[in-house]
Protein backbone atom coordinates (compact mmCIF):
# COMPACT_ATOMS: atom_id res chain seq x y z
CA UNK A 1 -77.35 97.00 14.71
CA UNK A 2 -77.52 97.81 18.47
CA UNK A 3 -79.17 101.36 19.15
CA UNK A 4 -78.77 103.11 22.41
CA UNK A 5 -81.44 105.66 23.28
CA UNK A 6 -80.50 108.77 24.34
CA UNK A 7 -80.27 109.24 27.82
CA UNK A 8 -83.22 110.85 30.53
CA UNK A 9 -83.56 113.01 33.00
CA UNK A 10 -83.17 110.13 35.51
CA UNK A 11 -79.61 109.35 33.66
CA UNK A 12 -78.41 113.06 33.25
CA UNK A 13 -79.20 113.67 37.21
CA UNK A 14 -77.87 110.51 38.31
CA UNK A 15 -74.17 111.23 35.88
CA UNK A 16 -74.46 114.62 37.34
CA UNK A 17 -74.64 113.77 40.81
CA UNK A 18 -72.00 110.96 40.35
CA UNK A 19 -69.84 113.53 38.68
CA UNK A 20 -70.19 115.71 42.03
CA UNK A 21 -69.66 112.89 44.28
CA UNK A 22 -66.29 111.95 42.74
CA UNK A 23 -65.06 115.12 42.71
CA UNK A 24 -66.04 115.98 45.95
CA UNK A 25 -63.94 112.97 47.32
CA UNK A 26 -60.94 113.55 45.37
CA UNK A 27 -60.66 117.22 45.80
CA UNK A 28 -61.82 117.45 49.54
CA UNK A 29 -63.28 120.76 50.69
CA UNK A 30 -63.89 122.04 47.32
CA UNK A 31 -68.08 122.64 47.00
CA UNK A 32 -69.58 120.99 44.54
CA UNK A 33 -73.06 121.70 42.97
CA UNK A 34 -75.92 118.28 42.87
CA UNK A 35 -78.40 118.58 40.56
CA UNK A 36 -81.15 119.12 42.89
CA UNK A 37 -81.12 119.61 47.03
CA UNK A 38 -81.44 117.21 49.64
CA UNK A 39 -80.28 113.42 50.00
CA UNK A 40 -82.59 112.07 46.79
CA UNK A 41 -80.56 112.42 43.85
CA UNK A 42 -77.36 110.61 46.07
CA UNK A 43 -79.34 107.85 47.23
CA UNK A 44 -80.46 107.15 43.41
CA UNK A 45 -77.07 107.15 42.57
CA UNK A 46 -74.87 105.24 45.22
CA UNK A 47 -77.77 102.62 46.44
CA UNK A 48 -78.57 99.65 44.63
CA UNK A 49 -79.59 95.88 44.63
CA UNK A 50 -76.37 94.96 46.30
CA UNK A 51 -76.03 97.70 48.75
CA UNK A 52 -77.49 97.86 52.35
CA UNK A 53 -78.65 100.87 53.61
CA UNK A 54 -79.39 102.89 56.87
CA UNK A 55 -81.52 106.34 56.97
CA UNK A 56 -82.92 107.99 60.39
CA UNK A 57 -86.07 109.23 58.42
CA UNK A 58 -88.97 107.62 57.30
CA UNK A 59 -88.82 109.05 53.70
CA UNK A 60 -85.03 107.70 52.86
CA UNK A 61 -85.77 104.86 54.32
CA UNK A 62 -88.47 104.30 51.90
CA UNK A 63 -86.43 105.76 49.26
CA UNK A 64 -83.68 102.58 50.06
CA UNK A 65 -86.30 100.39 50.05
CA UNK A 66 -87.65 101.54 46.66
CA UNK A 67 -84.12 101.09 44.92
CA UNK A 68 -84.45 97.43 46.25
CA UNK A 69 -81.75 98.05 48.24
CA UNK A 70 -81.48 96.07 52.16
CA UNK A 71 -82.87 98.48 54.47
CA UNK A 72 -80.11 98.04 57.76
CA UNK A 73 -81.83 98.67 60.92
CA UNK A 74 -78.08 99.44 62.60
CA UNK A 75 -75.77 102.04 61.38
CA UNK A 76 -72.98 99.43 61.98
CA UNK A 77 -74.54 97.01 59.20
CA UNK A 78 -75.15 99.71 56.56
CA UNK A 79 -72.49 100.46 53.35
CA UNK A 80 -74.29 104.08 53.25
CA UNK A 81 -75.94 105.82 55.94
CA UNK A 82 -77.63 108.68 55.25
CA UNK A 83 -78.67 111.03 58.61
CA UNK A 84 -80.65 114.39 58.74
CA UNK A 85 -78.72 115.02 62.14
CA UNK A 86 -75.29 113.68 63.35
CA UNK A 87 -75.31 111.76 66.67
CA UNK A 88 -71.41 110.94 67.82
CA UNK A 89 -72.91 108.24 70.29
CA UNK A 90 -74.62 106.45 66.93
CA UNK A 91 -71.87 107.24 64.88
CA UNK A 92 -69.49 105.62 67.21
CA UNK A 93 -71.02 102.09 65.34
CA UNK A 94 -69.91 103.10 61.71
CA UNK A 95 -68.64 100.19 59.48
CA UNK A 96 -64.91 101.18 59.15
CA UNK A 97 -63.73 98.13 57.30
CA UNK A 98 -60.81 96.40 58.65
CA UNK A 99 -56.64 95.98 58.25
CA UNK A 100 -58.04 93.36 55.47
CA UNK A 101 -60.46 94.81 53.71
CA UNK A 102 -60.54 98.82 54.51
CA UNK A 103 -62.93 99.23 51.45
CA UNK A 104 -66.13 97.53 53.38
CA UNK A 105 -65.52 101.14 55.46
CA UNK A 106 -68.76 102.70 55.10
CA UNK A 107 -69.74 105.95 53.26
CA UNK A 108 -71.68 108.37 55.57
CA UNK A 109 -73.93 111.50 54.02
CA UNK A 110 -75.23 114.01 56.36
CA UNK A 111 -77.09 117.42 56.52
CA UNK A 112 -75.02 119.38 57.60
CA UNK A 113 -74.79 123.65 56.81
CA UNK A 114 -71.47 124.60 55.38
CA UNK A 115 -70.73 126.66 58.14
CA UNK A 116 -69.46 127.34 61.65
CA UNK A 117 -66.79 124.86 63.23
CA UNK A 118 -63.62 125.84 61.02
CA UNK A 119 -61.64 123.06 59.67
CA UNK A 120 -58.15 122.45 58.53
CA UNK A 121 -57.67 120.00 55.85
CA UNK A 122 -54.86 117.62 54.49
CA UNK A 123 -53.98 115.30 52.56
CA UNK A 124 -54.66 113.63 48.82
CA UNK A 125 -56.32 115.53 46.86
CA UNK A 126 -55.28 118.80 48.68
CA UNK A 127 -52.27 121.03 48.15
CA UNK A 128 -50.78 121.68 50.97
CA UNK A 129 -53.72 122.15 53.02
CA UNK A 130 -57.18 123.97 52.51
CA UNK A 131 -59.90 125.49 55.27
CA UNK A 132 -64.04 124.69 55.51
CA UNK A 133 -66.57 125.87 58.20
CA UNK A 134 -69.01 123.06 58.98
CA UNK A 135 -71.42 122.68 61.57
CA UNK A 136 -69.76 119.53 63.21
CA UNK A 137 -68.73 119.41 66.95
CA UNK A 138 -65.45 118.92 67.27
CA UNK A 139 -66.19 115.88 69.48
CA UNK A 140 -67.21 114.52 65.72
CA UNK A 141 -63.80 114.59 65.18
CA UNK A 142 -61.67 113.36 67.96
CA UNK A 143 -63.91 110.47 67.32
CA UNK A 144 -63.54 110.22 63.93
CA UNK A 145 -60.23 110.15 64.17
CA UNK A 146 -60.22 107.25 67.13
CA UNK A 147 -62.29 105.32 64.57
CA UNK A 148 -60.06 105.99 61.66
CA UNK A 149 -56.99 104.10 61.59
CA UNK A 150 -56.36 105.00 57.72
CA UNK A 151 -56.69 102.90 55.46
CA UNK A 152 -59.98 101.83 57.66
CA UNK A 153 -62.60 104.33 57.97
CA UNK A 154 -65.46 105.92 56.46
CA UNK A 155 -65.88 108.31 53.82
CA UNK A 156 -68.27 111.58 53.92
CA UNK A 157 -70.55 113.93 52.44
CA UNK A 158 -71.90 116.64 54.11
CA UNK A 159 -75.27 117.86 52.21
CA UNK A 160 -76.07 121.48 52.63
CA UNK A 161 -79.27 121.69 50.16
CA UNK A 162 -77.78 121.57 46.71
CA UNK A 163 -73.70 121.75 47.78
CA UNK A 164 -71.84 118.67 49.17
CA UNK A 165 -68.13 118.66 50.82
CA UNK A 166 -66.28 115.67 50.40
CA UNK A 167 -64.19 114.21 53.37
CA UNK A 168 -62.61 110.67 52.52
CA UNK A 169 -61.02 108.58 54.92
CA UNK A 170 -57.59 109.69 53.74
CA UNK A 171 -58.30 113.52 54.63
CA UNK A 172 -56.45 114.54 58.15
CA UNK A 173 -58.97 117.32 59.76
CA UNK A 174 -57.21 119.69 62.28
CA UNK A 175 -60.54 121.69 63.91
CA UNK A 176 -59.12 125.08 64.67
C-alpha cells in the first residue's frame, strides 16, 4: 500500500500561493492575499527545471538559480521575469508569444504599490468592468497595449508586500 505523507510548510505555502495566483488571473483586479510578502513564495511556485528565468536583483536571481531553473540574462528570453522596478524601455523586449503559439507570452511579476495611477478594467473574468490604483505610468500602458495583440502578450502580477493584482493578457486597461 502506497502512503502519502502529509504535506509541509513548503507544500501548504506553495498551494497557497498557487491558489492566489490563479485567482488573481481569473478575477483581475480583485486583491488577493500570498502567504508571505515579497517575490519568494511566487518564484517557488511558478519556476522550475523547465522554466527560464529573468530577475533585476541579485537575490531572485539566486533564488532562480536555486530552483534549477535557466537564469535568462535578457528579459526577451525569460518565461517569468520578476523586477523590483518597472522600466518601459526594458519591458519593451517582453516575450509575447506569437499568432502561433500566444502561450510562450511571458508572465511578468513586479513590485509595484497598489496605489496611485487609476485603472479601468475589462474583460474575462470581470463584470462589466471594475477600477484599481497602481503605481504604473501610463506610458506602461500605451505600450502594453502596442505589444499586446491579444491572444499574444504577457500576463501580470503586481506584488505589493503580501497582496498581488492579477492582469492577464485578455484584460483591456483604460488609465483614467
Amino acid at each position: 500500500m502506497l502512503t502519502v505523507a502529509p504535506p509541509d510548510a513548503v507544500d501548504l505555502r506553495s498551494n497557497a500561493t498557487f491558489e492566489a495566483l490563479m485567482w488573481a488571473l481569473s478575477r483581475p483586479g480583485d486583491v488577493r492575499t500570498l502567504p508571505e510578502a515579497g517575490f519568494e513564495s511566487i518564484a517557488e511556485t511558478l519556476v522550475d527545471l523547465e522554466c527560464c528565468a529573468y530577475a533585476d536583483t541579485p537575490a531572485m536571481r539566486e533564488r532562480i538559480v536555486a530552483s534549477g531553473a535557466q537564469l535568462a540574462d535578457q528579459i526577451g528570453s525569460a518565461d517569468h521575469v520578476f523586477l523590483s522596478a518597472l522600466d518601459d524601455a526594458e519591458l519593451a523586449k517582453i516575450n509575447c508569444g506569437s499568432a502561433v503559439y500566444p502561450d510562450d507570452g511571458a508572465t511578468l511579476i513586479a513590485a509595484v504599490a497598489h496605489t496611485g495611477q487609476r485603472l479601468r478594467l475589462s474583460g474575462p473574468g470581470i463584470k462589466h468592468t471594475t477600477e484599481i490604483a497602481l503605481a504604473v505610468s501610463p506610458g506602461f500602458w500605451a505600450m502594453r497595449e502596442m505589444l499586446c495583440l491579444y491572444p499574444e502578450g504577457f500576463d501580470i502580477f503586481f506584488v505589493d508586500g503580501d497582496q498581488v493584482i492579477g492582469i492577464p493578457r485578455s484584460t483591456k486597461v483604460e488609465v483614467l
